[in-house]
PDB file of N, CA and C in Angstrom:
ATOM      1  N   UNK A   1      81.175 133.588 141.219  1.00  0.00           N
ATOM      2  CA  UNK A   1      81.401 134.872 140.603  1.00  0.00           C
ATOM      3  C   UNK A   1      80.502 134.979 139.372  1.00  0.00           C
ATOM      4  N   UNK A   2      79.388 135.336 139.501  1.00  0.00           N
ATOM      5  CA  UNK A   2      78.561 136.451 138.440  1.00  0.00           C
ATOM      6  C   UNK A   2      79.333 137.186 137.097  1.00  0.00           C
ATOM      7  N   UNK A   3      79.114 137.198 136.300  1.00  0.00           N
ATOM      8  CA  UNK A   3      79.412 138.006 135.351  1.00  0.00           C
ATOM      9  C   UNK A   3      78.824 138.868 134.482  1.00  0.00           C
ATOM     10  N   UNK A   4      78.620 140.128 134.775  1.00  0.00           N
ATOM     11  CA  UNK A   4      77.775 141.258 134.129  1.00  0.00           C
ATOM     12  C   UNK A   4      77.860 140.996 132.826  1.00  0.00           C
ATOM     13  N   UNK A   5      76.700 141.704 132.064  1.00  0.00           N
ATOM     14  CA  UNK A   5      76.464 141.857 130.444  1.00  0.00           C
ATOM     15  C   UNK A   5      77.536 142.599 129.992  1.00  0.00           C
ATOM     16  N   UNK A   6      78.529 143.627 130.495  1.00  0.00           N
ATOM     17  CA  UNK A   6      79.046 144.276 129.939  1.00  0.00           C
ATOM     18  C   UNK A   6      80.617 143.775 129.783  1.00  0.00           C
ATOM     19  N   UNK A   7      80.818 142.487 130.857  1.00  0.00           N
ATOM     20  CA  UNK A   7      82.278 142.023 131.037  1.00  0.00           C
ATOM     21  C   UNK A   7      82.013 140.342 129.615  1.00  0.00           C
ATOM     22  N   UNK A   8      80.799 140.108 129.753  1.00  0.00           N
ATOM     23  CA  UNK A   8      80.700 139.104 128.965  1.00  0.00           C
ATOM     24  C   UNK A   8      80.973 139.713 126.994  1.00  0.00           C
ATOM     25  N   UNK A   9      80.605 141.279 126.864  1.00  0.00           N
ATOM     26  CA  UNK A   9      80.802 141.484 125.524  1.00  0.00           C
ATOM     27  C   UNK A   9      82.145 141.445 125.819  1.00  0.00           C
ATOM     28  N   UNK A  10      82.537 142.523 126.565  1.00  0.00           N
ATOM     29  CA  UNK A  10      83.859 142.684 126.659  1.00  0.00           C
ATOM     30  C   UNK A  10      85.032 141.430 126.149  1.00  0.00           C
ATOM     31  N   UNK A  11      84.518 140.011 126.942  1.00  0.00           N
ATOM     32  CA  UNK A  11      85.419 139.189 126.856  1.00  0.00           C
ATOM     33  C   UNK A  11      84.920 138.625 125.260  1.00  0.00           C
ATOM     34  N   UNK A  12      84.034 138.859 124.887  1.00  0.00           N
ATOM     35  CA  UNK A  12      83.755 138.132 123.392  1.00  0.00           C
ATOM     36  C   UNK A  12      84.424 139.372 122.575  1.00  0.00           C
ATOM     37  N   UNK A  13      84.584 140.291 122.519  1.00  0.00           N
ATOM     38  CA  UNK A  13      85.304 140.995 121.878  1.00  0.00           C
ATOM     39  C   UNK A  13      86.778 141.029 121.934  1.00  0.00           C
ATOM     40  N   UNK A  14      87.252 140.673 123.178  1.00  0.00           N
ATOM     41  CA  UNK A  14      88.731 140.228 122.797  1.00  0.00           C
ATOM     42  C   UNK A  14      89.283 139.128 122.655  1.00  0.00           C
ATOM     43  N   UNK A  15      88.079 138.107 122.814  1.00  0.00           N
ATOM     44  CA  UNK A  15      88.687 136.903 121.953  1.00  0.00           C
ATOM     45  C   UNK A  15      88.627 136.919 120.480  1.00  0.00           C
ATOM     46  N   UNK A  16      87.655 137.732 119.833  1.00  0.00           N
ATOM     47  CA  UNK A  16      87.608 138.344 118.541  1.00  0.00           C
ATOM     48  C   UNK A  16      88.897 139.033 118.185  1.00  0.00           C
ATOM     49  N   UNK A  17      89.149 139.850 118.869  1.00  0.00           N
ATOM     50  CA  UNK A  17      90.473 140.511 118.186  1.00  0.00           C
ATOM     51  C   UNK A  17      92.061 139.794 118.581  1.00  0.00           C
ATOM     52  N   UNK A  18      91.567 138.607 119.322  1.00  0.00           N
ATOM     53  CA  UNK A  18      93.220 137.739 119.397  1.00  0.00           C
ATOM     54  C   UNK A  18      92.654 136.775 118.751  1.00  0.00           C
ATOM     55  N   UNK A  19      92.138 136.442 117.774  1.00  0.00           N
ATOM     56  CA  UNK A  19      91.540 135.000 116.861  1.00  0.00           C
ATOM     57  C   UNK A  19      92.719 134.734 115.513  1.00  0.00           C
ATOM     58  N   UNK A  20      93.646 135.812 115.702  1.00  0.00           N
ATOM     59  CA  UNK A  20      95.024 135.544 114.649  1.00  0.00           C
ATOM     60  C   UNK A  20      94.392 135.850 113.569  1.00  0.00           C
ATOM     61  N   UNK A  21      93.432 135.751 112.828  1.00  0.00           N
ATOM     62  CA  UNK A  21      92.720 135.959 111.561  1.00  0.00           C
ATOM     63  C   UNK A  21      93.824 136.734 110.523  1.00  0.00           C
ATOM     64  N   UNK A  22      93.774 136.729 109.543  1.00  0.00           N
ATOM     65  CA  UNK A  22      94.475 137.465 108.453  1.00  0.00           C
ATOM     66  C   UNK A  22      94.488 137.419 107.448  1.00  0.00           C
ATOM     67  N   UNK A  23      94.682 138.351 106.459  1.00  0.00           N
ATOM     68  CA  UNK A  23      93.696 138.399 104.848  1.00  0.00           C
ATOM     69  C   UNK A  23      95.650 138.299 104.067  1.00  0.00           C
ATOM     70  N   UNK A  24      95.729 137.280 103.266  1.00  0.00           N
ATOM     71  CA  UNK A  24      96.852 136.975 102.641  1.00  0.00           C
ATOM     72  C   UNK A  24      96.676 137.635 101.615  1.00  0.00           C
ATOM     73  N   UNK A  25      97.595 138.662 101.139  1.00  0.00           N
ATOM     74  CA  UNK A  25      97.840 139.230  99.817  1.00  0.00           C
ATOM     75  C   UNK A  25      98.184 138.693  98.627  1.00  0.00           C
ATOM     76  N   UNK A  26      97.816 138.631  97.631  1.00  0.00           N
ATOM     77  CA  UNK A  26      98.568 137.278  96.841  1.00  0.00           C
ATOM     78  C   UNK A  26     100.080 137.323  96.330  1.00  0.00           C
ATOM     79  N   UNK A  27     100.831 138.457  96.683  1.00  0.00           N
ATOM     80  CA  UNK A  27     102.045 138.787  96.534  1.00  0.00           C
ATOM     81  C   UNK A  27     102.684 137.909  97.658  1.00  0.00           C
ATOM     82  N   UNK A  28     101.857 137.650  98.633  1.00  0.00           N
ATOM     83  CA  UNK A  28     102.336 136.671  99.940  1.00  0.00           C
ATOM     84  C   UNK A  28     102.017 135.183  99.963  1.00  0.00           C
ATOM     85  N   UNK A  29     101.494 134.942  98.629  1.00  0.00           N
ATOM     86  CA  UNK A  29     100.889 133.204  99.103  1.00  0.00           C
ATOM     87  C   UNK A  29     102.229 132.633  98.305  1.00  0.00           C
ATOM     88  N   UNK A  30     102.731 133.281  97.709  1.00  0.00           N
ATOM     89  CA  UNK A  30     104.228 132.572  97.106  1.00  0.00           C
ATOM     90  C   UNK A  30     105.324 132.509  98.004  1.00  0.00           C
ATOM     91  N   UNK A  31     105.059 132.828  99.291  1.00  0.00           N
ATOM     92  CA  UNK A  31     106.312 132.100 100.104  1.00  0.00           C
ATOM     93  C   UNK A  31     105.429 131.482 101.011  1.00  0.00           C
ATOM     94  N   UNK A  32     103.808 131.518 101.224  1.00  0.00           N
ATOM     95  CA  UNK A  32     103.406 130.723 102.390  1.00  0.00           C
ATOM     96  C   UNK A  32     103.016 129.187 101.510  1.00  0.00           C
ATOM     97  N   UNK A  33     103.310 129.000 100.077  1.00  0.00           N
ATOM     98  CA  UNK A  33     103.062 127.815  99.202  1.00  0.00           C
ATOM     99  C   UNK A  33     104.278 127.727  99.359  1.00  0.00           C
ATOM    100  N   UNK A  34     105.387 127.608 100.069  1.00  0.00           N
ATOM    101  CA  UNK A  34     106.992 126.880  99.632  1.00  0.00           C
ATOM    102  C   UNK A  34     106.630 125.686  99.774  1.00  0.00           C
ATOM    103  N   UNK A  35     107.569 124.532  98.953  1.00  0.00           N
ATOM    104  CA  UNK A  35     107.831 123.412  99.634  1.00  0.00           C
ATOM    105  C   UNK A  35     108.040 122.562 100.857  1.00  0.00           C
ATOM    106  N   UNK A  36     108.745 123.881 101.926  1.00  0.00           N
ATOM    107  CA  UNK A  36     108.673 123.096 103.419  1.00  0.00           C
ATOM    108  C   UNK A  36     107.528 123.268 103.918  1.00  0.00           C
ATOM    109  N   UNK A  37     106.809 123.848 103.721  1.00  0.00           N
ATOM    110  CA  UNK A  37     105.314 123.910 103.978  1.00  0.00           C
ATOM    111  C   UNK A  37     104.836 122.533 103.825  1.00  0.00           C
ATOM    112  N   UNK A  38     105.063 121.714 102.897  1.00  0.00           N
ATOM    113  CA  UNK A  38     104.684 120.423 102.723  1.00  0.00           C
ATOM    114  C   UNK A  38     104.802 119.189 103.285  1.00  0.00           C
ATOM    115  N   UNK A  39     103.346 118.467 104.063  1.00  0.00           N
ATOM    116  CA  UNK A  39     103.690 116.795 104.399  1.00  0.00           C
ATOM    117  C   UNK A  39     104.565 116.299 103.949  1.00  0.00           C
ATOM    118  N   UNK A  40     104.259 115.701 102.675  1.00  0.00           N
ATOM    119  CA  UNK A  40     104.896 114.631 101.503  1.00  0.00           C
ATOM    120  C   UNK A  40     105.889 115.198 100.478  1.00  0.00           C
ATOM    121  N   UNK A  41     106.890 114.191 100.670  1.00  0.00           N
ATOM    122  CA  UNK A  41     107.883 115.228  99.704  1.00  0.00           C
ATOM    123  C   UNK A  41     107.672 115.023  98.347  1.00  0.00           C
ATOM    124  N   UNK A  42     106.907 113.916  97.923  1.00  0.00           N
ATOM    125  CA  UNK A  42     106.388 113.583  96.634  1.00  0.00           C
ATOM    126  C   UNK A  42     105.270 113.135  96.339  1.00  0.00           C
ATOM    127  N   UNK A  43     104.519 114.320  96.142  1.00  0.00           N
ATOM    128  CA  UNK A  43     103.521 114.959  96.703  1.00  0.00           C
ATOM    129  C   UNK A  43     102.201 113.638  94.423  1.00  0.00           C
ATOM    130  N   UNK A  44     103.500 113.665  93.917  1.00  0.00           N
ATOM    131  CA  UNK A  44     102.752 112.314  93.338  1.00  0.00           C
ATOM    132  C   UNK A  44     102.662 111.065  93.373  1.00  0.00           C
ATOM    133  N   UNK A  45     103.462 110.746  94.357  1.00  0.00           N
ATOM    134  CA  UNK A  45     103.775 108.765  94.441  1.00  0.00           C
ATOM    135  C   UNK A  45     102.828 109.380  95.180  1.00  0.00           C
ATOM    136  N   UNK A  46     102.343 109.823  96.608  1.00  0.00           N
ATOM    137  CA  UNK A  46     101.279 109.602  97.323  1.00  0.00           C
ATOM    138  C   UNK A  46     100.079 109.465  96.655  1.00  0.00           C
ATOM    139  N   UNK A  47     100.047 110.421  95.567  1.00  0.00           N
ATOM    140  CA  UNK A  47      98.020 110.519  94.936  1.00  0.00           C
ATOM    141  C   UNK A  47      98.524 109.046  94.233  1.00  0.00           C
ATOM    142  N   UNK A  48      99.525 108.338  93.503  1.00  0.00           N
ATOM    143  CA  UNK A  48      99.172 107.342  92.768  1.00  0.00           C
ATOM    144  C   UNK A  48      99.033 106.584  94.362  1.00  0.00           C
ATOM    145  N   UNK A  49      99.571 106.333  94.987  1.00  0.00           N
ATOM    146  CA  UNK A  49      99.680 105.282  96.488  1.00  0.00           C
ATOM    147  C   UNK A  49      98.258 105.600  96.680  1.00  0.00           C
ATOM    148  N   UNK A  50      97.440 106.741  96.863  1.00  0.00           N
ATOM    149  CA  UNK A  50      96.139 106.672  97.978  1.00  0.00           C
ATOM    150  C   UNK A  50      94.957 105.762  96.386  1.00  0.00           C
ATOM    151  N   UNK A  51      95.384 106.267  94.876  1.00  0.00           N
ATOM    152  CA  UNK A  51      94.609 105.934  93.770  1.00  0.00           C
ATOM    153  C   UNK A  51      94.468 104.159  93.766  1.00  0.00           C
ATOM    154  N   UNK A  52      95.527 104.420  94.645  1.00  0.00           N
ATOM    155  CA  UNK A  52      96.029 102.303  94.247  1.00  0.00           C
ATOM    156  C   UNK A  52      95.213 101.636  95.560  1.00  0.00           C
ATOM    157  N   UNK A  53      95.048 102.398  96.313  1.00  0.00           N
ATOM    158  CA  UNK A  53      94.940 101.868  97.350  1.00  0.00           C
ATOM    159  C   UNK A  53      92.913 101.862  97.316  1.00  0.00           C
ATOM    160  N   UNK A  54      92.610 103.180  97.102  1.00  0.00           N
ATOM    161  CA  UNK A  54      91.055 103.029  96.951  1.00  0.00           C
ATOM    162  C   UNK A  54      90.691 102.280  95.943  1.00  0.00           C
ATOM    163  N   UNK A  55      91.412 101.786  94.559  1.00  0.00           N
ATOM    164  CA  UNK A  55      91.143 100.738  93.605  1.00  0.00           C
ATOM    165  C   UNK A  55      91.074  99.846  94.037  1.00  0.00           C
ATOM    166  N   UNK A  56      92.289  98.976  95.156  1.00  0.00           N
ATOM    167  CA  UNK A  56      92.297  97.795  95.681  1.00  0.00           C
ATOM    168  C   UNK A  56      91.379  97.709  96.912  1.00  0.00           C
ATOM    169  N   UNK A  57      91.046  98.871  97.588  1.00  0.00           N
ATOM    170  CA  UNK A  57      89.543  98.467  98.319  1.00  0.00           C
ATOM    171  C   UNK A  57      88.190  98.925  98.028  1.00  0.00           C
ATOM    172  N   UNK A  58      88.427  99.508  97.228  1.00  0.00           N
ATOM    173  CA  UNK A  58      86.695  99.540  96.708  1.00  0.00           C
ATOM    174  C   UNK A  58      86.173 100.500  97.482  1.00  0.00           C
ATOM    175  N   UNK A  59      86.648 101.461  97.512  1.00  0.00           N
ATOM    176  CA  UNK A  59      86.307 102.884  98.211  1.00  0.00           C
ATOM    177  C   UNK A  59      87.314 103.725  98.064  1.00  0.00           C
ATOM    178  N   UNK A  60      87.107 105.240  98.585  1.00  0.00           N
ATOM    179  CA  UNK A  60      87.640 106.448  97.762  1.00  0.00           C
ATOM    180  C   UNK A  60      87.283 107.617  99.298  1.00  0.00           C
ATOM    181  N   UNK A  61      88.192 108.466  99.108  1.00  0.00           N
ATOM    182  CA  UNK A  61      88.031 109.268 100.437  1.00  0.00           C
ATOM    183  C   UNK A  61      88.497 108.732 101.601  1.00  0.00           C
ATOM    184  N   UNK A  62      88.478 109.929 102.312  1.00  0.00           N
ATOM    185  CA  UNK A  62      89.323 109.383 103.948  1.00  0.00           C
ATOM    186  C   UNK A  62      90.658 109.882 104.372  1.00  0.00           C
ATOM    187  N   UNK A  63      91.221 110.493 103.127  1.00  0.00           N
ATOM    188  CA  UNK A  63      92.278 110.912 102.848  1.00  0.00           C
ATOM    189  C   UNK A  63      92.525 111.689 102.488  1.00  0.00           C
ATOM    190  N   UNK A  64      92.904 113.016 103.438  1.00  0.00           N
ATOM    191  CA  UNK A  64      93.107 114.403 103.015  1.00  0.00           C
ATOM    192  C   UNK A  64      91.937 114.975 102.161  1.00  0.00           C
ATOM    193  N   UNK A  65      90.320 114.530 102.195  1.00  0.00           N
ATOM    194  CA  UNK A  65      89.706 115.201 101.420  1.00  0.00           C
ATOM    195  C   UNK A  65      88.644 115.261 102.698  1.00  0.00           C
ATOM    196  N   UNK A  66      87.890 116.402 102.348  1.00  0.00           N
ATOM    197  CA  UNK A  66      86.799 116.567 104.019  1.00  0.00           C
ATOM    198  C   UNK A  66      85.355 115.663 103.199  1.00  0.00           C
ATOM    199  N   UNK A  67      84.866 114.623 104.378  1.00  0.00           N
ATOM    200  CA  UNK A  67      84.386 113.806 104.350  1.00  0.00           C
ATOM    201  C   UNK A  67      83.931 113.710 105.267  1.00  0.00           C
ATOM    202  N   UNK A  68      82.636 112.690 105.335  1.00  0.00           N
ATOM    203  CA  UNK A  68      82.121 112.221 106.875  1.00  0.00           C
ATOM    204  C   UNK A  68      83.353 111.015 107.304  1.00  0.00           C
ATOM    205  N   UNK A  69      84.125 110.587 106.667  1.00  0.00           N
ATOM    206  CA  UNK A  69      85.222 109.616 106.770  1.00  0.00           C
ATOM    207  C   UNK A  69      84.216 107.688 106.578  1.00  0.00           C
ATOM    208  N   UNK A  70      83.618 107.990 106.191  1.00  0.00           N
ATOM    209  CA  UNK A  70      82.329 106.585 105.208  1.00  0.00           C
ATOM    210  C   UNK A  70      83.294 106.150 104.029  1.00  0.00           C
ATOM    211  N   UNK A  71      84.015 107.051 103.394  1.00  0.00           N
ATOM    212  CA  UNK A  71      84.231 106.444 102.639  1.00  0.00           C
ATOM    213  C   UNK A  71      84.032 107.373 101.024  1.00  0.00           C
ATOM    214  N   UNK A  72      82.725 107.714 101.506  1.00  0.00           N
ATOM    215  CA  UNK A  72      81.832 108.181 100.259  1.00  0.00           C
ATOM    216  C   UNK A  72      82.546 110.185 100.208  1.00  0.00           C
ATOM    217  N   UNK A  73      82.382 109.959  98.755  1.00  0.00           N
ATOM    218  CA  UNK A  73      82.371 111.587  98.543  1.00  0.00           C
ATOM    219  C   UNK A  73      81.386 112.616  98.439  1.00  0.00           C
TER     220      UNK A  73
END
């Protein structure tokens, strides 16, 4: 099955308009920032845990920060 130029926009255009996309108001980021929103419930023993942990190996990154995952920042 072939697919014409006109069924191929077609289908790129409605994967465009079902892509969920949406512009957050900032009257709305105060209930999409709640707490259950959150991994870690203590959200500072982890940064001292990941701080302790890249001190004791001699590297930094890898962890929740975007990286090539090397290590390096």
């Amino acid at each position: 099955m072939k697919l014409t130029p006109a069924a191929v926009v077609v289908i790129i255009l409605a994967a465009g308009a079902a892509s969920g996309c949406a512009t957050v108001q900032p009257w709305q980021r105060g209930r999409l920032a709640d707490r259950c929103m959150v991994f870690d419930a203590d959200g500072s023993q982890v940064a001292y845990m990941t701080h302790w942990q890249e001190a004791r190996e001699g590297s930094a990154g890898g962890y929740g920060v975007q990286s090539g995952g090397c290590g390096c920042k």
